[in-house]
C-alpha atoms as a PDB file:
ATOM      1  CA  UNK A   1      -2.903  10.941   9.710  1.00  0.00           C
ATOM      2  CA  UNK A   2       0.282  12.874   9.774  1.00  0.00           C
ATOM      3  CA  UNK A   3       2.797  11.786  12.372  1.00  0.00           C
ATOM      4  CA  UNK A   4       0.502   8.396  13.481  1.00  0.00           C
ATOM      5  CA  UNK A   5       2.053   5.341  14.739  1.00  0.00           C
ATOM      6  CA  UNK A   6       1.509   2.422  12.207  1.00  0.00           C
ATOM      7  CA  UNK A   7       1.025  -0.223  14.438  1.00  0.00           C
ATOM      8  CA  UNK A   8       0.004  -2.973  12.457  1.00  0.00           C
ATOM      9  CA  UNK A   9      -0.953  -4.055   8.806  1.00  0.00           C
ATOM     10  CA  UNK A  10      -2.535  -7.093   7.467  1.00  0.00           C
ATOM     11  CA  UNK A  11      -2.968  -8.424   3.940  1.00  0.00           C
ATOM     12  CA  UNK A  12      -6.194 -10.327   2.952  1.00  0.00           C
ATOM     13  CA  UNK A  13      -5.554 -12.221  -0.549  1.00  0.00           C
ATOM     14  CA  UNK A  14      -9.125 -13.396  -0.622  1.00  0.00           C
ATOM     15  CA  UNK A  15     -10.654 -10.078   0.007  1.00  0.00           C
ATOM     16  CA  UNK A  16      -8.419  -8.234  -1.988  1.00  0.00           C
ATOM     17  CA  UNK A  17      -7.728  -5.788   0.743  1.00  0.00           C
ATOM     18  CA  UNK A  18      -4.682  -4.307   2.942  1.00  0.00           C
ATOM     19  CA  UNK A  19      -5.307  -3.323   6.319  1.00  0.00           C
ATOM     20  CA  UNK A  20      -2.697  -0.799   8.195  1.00  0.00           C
ATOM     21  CA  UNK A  21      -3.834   0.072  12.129  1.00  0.00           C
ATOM     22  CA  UNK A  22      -3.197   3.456  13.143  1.00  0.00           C
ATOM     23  CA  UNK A  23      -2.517   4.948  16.797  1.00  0.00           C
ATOM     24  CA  UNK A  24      -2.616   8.796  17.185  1.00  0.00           C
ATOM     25  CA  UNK A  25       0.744  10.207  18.088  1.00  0.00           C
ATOM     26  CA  UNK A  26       1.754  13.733  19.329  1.00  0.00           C
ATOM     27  CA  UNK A  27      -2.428  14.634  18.911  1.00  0.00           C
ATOM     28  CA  UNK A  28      -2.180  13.637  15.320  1.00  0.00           C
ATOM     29  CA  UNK A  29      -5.575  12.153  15.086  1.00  0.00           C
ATOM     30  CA  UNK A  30      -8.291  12.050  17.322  1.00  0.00           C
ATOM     31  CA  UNK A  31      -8.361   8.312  18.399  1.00  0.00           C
ATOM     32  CA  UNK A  32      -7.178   4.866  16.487  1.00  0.00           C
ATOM     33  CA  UNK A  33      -7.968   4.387  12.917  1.00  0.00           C
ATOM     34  CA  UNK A  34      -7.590   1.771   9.797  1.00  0.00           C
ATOM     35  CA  UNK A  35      -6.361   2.937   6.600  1.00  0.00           C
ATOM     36  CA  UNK A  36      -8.099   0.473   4.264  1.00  0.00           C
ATOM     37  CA  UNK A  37      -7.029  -0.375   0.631  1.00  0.00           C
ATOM     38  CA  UNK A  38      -9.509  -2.211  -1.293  1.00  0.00           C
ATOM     39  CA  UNK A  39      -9.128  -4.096  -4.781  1.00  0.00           C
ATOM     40  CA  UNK A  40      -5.717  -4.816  -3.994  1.00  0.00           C
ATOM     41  CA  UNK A  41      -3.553  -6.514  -6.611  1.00  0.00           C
ATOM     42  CA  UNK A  42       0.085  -5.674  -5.010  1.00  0.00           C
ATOM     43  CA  UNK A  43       2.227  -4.461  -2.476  1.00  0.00           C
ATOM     44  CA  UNK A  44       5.617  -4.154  -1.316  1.00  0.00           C
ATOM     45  CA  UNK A  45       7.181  -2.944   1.974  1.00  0.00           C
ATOM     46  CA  UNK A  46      10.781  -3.270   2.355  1.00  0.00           C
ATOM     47  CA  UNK A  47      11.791  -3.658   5.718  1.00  0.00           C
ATOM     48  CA  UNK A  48       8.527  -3.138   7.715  1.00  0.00           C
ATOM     49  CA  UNK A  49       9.874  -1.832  11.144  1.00  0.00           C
ATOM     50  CA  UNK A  50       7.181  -0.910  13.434  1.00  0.00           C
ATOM     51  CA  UNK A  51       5.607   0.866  14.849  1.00  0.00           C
ATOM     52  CA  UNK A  52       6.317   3.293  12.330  1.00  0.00           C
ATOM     53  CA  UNK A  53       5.359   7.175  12.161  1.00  0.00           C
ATOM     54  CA  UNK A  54       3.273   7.276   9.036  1.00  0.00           C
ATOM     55  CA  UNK A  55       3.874  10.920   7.288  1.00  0.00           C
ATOM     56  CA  UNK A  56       1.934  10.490   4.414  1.00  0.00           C
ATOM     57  CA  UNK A  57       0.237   8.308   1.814  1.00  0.00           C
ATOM     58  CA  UNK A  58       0.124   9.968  -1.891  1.00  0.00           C
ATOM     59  CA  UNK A  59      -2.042   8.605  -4.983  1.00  0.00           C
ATOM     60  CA  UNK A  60      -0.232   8.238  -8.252  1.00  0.00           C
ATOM     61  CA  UNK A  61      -1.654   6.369 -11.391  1.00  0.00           C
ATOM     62  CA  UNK A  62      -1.378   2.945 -11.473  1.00  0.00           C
ATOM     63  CA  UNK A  63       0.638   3.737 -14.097  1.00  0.00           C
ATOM     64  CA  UNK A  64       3.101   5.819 -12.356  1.00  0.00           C
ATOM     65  CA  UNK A  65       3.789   3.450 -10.114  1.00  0.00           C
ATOM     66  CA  UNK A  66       4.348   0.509 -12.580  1.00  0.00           C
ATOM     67  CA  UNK A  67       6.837   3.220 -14.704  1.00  0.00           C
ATOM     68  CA  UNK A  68       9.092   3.943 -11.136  1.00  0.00           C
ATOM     69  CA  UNK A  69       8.766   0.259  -9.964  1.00  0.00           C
ATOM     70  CA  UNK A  70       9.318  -1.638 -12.727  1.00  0.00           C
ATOM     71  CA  UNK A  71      12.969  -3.336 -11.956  1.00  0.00           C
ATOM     72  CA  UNK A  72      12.058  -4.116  -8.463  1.00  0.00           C
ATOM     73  CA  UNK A  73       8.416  -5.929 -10.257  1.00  0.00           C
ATOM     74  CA  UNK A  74      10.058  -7.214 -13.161  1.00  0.00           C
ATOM     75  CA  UNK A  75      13.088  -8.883 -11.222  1.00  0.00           C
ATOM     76  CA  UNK A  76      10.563 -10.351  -8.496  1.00  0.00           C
ATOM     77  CA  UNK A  77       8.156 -11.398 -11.276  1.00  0.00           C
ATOM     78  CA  UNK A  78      10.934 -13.520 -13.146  1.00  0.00           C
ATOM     79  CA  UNK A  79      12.137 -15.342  -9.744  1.00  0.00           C
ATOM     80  CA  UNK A  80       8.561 -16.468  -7.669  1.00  0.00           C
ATOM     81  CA  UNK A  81       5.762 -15.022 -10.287  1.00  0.00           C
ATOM     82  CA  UNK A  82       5.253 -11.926  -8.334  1.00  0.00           C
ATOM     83  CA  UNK A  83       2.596  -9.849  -8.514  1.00  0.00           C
ATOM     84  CA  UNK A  84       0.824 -12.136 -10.974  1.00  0.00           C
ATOM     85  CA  UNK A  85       0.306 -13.181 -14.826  1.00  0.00           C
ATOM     86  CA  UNK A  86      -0.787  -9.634 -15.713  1.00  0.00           C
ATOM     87  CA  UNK A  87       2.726  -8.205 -14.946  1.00  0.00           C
ATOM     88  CA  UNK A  88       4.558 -10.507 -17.783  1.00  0.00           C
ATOM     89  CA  UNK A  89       5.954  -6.828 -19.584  1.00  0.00           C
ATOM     90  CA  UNK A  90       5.418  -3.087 -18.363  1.00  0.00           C
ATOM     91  CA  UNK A  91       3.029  -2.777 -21.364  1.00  0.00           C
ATOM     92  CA  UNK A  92       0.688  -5.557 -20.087  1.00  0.00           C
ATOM     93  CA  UNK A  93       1.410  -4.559 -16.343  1.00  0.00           C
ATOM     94  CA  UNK A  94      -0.339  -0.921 -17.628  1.00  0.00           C
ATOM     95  CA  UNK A  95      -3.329  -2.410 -19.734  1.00  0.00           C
ATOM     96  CA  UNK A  96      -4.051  -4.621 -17.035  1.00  0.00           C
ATOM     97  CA  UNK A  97      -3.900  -1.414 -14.052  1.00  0.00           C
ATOM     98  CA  UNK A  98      -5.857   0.943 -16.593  1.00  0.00           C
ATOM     99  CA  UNK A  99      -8.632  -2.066 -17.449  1.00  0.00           C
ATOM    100  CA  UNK A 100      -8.937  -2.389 -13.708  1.00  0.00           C
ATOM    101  CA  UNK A 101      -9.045   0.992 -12.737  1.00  0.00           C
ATOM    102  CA  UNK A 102      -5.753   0.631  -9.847  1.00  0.00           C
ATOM    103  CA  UNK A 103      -4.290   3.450  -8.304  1.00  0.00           C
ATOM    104  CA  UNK A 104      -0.974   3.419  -7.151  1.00  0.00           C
ATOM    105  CA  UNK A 105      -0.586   4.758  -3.154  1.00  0.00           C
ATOM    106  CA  UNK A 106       2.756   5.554  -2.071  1.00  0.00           C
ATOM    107  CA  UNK A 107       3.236   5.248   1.632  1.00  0.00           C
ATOM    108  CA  UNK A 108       6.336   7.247   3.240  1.00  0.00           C
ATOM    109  CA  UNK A 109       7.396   7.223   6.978  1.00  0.00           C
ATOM    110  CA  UNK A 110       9.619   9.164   8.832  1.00  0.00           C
ATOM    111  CA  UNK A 111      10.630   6.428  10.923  1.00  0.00           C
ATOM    112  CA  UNK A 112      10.140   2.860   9.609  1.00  0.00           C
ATOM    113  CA  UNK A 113       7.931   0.930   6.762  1.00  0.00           C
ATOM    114  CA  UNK A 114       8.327   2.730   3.568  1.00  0.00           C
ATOM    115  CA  UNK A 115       6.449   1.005   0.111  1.00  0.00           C
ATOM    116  CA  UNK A 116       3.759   1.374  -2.219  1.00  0.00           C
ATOM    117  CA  UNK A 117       0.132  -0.410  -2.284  1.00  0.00           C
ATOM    118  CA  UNK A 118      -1.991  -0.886  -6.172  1.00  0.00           C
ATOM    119  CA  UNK A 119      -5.262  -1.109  -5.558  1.00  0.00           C
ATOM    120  CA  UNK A 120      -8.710   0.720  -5.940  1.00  0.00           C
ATOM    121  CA  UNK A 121      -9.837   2.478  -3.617  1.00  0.00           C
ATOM    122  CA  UNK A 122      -8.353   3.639  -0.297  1.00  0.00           C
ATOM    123  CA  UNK A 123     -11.040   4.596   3.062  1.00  0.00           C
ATOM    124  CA  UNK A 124      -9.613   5.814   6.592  1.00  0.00           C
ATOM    125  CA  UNK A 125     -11.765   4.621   9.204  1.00  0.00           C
ATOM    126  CA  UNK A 126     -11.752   5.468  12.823  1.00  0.00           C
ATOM    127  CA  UNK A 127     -11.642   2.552  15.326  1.00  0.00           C
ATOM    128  CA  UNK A 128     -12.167   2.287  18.676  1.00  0.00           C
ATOM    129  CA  UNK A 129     -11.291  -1.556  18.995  1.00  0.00           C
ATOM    130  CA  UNK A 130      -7.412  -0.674  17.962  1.00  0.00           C
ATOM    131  CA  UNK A 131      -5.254  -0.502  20.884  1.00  0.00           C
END
């Protein structure tokens, strides 16, 4: 996955899952692949340029991730309700991540979208229908 072009991502709010397309780049990976997030309950990329060359994605604790995010959630939370009812304090943010078993994924780029995903699990699949 090192060094792939993130081509696209796509967020399904029904399905609880997150989507980002993968090209290989520089013989990074032997032909285009999905990273797939499953269970998701919130994201956040801050200025999504793409493509972008993906350099890795790192699982934290849910909690973790709540802990480092917290004034970015919190502020977000107060003015449109993001990520949801379960994120009214950082105390009930981490009950509701440890009840629900989330996992916090950070995602870091060398060139373009940066951000974090909370969700479940996390698959790579390879797929020969991304171009």
């Amino acid at each position: 996955m090192h060094d792939s072009l993130l081509v696209a991502y796509s967020v399904d709010s029904i399905t609880e899952r997150l989507t980002l397309s993968l090209q290989p780049h520089h013989g990074s990976a032997p032909g285009p692949f999905r990273i797939e997030f499953s269970g998701v309950a919130a994201h956040r990329f801050d200025a999504p340029l793409l493509p972008a060359i993906v350099s890795e994605i790192e699982q934290i604790t849910g909690a973790k991730l709540l802990c480092d995010e917290w004034g970015p959630i919190e502020s977000r939370s107060r003015v449109n309700g993001w990520p949801g009812g379960w994120a009214g304090t950082l105390q009930a943010a981490i009950e509701h991540v440890e009840r629900t078993a989330l996992h916090g994924y950070l995602i870091d780029s060398s060139y373009g979208l940066n951000g974090w995903v909370l969700a479940r699990t996390v698959e790579l699949c390879m797929d020969e229908t991304v171009r």
